[in-house]
C-alpha atoms as a PDB file:
ATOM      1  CA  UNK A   1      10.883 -44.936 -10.864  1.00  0.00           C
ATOM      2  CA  UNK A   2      12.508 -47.231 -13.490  1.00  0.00           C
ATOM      3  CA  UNK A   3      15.251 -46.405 -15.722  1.00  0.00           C
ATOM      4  CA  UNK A   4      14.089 -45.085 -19.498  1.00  0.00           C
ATOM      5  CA  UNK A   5      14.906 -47.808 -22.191  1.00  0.00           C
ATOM      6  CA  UNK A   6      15.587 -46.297 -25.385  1.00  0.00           C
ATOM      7  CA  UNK A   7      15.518 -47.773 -29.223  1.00  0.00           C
ATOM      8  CA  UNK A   8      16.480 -46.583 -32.472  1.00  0.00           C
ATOM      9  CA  UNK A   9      14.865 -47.183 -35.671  1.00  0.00           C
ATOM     10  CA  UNK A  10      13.565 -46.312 -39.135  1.00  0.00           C
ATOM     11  CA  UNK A  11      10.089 -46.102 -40.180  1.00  0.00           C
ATOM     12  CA  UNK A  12       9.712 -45.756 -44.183  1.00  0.00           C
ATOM     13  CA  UNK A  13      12.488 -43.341 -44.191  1.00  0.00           C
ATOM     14  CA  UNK A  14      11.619 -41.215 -41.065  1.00  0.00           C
ATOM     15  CA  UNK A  15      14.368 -41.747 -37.869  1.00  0.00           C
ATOM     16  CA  UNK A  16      12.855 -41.867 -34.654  1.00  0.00           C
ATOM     17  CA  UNK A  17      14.006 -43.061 -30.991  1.00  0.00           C
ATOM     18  CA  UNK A  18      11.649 -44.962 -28.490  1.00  0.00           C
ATOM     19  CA  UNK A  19      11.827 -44.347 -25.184  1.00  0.00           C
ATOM     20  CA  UNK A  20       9.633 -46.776 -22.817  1.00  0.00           C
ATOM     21  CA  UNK A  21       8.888 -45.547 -19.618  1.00  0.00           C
ATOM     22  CA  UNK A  22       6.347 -45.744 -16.888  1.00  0.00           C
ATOM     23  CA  UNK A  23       3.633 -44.385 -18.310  1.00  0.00           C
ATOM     24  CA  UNK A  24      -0.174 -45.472 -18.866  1.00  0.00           C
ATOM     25  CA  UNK A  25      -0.410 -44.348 -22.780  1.00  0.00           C
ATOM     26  CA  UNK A  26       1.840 -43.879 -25.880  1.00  0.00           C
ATOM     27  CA  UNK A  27       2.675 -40.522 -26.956  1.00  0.00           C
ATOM     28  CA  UNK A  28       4.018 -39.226 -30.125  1.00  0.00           C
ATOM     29  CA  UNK A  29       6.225 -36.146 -30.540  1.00  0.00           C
ATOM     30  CA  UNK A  30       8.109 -34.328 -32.967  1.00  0.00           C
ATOM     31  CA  UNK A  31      10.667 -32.404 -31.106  1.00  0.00           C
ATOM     32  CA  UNK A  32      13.300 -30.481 -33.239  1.00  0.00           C
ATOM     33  CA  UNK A  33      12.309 -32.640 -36.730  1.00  0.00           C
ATOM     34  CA  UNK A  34      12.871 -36.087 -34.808  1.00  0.00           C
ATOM     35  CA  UNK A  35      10.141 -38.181 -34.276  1.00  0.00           C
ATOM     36  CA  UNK A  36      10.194 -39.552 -30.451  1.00  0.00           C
ATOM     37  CA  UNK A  37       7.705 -41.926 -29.380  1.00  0.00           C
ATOM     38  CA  UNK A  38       7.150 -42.572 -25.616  1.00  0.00           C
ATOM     39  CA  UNK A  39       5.922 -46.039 -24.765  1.00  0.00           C
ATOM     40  CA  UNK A  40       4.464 -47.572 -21.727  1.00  0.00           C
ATOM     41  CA  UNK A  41       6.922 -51.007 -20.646  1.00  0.00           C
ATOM     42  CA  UNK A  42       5.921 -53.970 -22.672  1.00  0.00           C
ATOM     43  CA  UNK A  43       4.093 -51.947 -25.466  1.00  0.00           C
ATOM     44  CA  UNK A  44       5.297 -52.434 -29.190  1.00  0.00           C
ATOM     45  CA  UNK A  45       6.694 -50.464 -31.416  1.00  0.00           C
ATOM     46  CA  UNK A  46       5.571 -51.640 -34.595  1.00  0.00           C
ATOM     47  CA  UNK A  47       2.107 -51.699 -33.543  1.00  0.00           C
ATOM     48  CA  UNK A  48       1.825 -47.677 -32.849  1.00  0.00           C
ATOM     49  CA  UNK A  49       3.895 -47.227 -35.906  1.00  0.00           C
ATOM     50  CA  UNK A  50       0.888 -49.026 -37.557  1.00  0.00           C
ATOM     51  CA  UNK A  51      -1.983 -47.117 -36.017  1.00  0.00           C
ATOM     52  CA  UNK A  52      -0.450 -43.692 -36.619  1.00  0.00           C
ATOM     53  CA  UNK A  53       1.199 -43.968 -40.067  1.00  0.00           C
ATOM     54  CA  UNK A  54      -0.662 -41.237 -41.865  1.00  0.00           C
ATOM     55  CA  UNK A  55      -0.168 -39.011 -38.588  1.00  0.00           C
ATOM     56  CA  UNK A  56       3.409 -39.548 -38.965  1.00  0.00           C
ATOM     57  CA  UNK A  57       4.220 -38.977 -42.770  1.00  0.00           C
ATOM     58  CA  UNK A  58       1.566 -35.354 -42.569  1.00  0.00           C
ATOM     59  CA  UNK A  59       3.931 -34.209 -39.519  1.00  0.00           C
ATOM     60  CA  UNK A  60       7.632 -35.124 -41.042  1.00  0.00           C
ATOM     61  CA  UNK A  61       6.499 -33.830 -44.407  1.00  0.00           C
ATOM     62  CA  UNK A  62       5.226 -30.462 -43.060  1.00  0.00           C
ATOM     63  CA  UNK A  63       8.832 -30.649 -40.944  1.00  0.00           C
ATOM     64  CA  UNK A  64      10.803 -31.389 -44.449  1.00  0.00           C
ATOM     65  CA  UNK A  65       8.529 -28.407 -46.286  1.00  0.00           C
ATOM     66  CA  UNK A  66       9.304 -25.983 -42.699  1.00  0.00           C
ATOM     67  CA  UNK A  67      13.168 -26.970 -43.139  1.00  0.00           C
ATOM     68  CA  UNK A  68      13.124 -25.705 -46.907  1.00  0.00           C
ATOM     69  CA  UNK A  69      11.325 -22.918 -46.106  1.00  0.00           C
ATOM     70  CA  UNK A  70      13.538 -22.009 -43.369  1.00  0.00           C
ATOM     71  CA  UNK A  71      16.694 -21.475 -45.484  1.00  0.00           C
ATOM     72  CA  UNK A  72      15.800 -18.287 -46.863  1.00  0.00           C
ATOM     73  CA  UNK A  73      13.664 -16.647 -44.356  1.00  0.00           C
ATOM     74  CA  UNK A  74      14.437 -12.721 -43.250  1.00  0.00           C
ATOM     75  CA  UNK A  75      15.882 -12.217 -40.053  1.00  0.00           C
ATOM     76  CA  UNK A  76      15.682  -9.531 -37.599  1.00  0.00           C
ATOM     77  CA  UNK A  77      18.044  -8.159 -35.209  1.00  0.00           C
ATOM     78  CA  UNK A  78      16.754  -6.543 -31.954  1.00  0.00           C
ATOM     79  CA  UNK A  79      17.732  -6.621 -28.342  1.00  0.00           C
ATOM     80  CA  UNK A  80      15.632  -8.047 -25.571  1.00  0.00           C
ATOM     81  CA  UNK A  81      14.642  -4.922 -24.723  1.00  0.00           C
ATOM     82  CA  UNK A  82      13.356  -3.984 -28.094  1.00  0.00           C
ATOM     83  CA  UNK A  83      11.804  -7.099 -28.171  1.00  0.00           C
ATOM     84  CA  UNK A  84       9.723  -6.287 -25.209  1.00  0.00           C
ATOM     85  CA  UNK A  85       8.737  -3.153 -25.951  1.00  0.00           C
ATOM     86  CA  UNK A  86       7.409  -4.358 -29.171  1.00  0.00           C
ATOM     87  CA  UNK A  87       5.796  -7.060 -27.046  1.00  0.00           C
ATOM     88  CA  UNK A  88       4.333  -5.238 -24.934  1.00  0.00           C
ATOM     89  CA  UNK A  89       2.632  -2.742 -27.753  1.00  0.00           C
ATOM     90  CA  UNK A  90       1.308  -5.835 -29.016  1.00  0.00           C
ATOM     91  CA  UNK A  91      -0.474  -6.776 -25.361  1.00  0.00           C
ATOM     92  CA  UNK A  92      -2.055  -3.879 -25.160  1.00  0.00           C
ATOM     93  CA  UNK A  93      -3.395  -4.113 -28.647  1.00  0.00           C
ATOM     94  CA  UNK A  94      -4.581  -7.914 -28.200  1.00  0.00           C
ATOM     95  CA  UNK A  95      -6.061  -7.177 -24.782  1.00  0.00           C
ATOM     96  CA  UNK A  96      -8.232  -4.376 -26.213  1.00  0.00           C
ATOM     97  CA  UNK A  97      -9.337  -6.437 -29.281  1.00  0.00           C
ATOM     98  CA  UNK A  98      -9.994  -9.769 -26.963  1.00  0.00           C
ATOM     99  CA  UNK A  99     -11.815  -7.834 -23.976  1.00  0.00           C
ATOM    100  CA  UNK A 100      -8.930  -9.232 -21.541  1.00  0.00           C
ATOM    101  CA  UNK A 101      -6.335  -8.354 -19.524  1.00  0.00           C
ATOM    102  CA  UNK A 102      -2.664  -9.970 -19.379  1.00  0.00           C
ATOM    103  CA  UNK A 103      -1.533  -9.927 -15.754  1.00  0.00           C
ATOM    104  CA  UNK A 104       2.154 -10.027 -16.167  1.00  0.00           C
ATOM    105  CA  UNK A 105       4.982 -10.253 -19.436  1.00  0.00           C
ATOM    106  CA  UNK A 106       8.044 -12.291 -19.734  1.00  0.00           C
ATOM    107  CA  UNK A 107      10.221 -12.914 -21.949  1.00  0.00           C
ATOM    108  CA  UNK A 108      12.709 -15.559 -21.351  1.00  0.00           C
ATOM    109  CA  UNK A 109      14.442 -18.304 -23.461  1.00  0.00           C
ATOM    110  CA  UNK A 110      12.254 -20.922 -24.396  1.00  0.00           C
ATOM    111  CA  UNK A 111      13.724 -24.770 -25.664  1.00  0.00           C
ATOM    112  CA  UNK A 112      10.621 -26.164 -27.616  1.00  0.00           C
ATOM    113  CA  UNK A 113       8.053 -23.518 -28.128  1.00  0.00           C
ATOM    114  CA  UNK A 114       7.548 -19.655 -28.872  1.00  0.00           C
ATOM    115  CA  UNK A 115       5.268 -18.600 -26.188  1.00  0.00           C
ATOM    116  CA  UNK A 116       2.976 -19.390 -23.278  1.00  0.00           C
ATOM    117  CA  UNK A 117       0.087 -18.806 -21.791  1.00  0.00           C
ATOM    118  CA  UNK A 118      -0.808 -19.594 -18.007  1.00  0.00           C
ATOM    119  CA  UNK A 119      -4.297 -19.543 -16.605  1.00  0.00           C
ATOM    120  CA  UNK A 120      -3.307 -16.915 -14.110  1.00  0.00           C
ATOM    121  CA  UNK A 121      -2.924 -14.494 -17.071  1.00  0.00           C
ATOM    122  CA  UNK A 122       1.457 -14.600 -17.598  1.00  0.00           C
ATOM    123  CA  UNK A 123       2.468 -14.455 -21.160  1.00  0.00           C
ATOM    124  CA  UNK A 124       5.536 -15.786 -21.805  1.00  0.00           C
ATOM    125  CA  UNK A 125       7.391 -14.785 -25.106  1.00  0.00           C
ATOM    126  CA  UNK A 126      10.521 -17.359 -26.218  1.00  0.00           C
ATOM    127  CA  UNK A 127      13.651 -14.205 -25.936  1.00  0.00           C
ATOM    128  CA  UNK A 128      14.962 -15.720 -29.670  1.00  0.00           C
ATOM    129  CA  UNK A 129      11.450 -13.563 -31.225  1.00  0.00           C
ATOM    130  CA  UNK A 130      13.773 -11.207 -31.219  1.00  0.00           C
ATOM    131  CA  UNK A 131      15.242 -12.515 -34.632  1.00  0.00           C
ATOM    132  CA  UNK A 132      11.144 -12.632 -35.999  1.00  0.00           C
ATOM    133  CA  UNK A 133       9.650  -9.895 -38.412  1.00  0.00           C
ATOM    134  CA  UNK A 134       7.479  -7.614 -36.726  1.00  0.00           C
ATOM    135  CA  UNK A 135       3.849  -9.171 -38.154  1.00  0.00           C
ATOM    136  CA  UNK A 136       5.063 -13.056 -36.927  1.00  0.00           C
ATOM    137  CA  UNK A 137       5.716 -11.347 -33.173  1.00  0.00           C
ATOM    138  CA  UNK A 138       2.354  -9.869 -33.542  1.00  0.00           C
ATOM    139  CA  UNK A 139       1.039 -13.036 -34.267  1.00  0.00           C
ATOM    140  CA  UNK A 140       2.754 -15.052 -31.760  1.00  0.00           C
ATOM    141  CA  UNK A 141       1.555 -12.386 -29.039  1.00  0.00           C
ATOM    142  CA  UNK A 142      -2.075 -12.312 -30.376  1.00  0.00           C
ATOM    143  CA  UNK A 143      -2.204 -16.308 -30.412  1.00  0.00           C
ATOM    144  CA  UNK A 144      -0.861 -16.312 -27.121  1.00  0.00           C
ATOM    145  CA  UNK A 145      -3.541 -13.514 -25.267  1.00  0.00           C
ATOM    146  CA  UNK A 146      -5.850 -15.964 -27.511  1.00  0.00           C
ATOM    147  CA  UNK A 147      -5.951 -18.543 -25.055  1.00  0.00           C
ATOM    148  CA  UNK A 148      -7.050 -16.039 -22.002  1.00  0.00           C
ATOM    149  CA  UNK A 149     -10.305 -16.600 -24.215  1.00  0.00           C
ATOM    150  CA  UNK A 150     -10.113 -19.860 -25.415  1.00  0.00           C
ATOM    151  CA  UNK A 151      -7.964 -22.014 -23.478  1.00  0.00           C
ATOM    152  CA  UNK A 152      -7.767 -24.915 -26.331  1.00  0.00           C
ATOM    153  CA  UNK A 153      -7.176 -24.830 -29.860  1.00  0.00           C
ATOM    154  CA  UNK A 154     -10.893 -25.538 -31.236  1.00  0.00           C
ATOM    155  CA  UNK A 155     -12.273 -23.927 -34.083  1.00  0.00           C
ATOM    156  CA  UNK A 156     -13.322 -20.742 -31.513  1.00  0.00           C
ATOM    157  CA  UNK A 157     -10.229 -19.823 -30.959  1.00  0.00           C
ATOM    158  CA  UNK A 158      -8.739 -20.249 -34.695  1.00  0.00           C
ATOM    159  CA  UNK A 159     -11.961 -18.200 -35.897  1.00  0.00           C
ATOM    160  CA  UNK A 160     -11.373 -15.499 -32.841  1.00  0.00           C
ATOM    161  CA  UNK A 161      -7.944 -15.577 -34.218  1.00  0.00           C
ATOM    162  CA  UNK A 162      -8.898 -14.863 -37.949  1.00  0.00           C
ATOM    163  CA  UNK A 163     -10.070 -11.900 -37.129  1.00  0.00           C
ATOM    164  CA  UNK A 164      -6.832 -10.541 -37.190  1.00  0.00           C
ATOM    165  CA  UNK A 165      -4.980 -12.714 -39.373  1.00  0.00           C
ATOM    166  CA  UNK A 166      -6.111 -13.979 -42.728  1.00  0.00           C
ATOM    167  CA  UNK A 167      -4.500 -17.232 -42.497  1.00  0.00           C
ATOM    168  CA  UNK A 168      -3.633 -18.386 -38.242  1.00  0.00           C
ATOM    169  CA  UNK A 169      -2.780 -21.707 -39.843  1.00  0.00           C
ATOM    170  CA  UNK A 170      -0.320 -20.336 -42.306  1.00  0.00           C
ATOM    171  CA  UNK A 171       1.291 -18.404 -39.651  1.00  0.00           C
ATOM    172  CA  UNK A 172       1.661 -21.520 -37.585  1.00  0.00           C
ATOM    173  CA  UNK A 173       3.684 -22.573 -40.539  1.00  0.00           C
ATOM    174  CA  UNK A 174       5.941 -19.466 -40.704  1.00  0.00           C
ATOM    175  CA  UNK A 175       6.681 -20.132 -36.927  1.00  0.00           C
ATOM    176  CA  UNK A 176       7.433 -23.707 -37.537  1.00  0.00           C
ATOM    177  CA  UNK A 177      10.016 -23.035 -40.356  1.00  0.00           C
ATOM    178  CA  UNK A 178      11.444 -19.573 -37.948  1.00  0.00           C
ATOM    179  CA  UNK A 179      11.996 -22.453 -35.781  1.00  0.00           C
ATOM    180  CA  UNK A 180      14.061 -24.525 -37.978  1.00  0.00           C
ATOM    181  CA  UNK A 181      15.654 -21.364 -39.088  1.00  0.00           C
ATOM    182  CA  UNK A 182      16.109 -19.442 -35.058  1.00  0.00           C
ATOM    183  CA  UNK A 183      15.055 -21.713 -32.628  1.00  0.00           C
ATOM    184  CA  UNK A 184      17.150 -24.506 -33.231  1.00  0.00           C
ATOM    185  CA  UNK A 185      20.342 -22.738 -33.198  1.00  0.00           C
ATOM    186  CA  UNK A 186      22.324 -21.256 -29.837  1.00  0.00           C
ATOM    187  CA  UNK A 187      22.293 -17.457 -30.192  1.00  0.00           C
END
């Protein structure tokens, strides 16, 4: 495997790094607010930077809105434990509304995401929901037994999700900025 080559730059005001490696198609990420783009050898820069402008500004601008956001947000303060338990209340809750069953709970520090779901039936819950109001773990828990249903995020499993929750995609915003506000930081 070849070494990783990586760039810096600025695109109309948004930072990102490029990172060219061997890989058959670009990729573009936001991890933590930056902008990382993943390039195959040889590709160029400008030329992705092109095609996926408008994909760019919508993502940092929902990032800058999230970061706002995040400032004055309510946090909680329970222990792992407490976390669990509430996690696990929420399971059984999400398993009898979905018709499924969750094989197995964890909850375990997480660096890029809130939770998980595998196709053997593990949930995985980020240990830093600790800090998140009770509704957002409730959320987080239902969108995660979710995908036991639907595996991809289609318009099945945001409409299986509103039955629950007025507004999944406003949640998904909540998370985002809890993540600017939580998951960002070392607790």
């Amino acid at each position: 495997m070849m070494a990783q080559i990586v760039k810096r730059g600025n695109f109309k005001g948004i930072p990102y790094t490029v990172v060219f490696r061997p890989v058959k198609y670009a990729r573009l990420e936001f991890l933590t607010g930056e902008l990382r783009i993943i390039l195959p050898y040889g590709m160029g820069v400008k030329e992705i930077l092109k095609r996926k402008e408008r994909w760019i500004r919508k993502k940092y601008q929902m990032i800058q809105n999230s970061l706002v956001e995040a400032e004055n947000l309510p946090i909680e303060n329970r222990s792992r434990r407490e976390l669990k338990e509430l996690v696990v209340q929420y399971i059984e809750e999400a398993e009898r509304s979905f018709g499924v069953k969750v094989r197995k709970v964890q909850i375990r520090r997480m660096r890029t995401k809130w939770g998980s779901c595998s196709s053997r039936g593990t949930v995985t819950i980020n240990s830093l929901a600790r800090f998140l109001p009770d509704e957002i773990v409730r959320y987080l828990v239902f969108h995660e037994v979710n995908h036991l249903k639907f595996w991809r995020h289609d318009r099945f499993f945001w409409k299986s999700l509103e039955r629950f929750f007025e507004n999944p995609e406003k949640m998904e915003d909540v998370l985002l900025s809890y993540w600017f506000r939580i998951g960002s930081k070392s607790f």
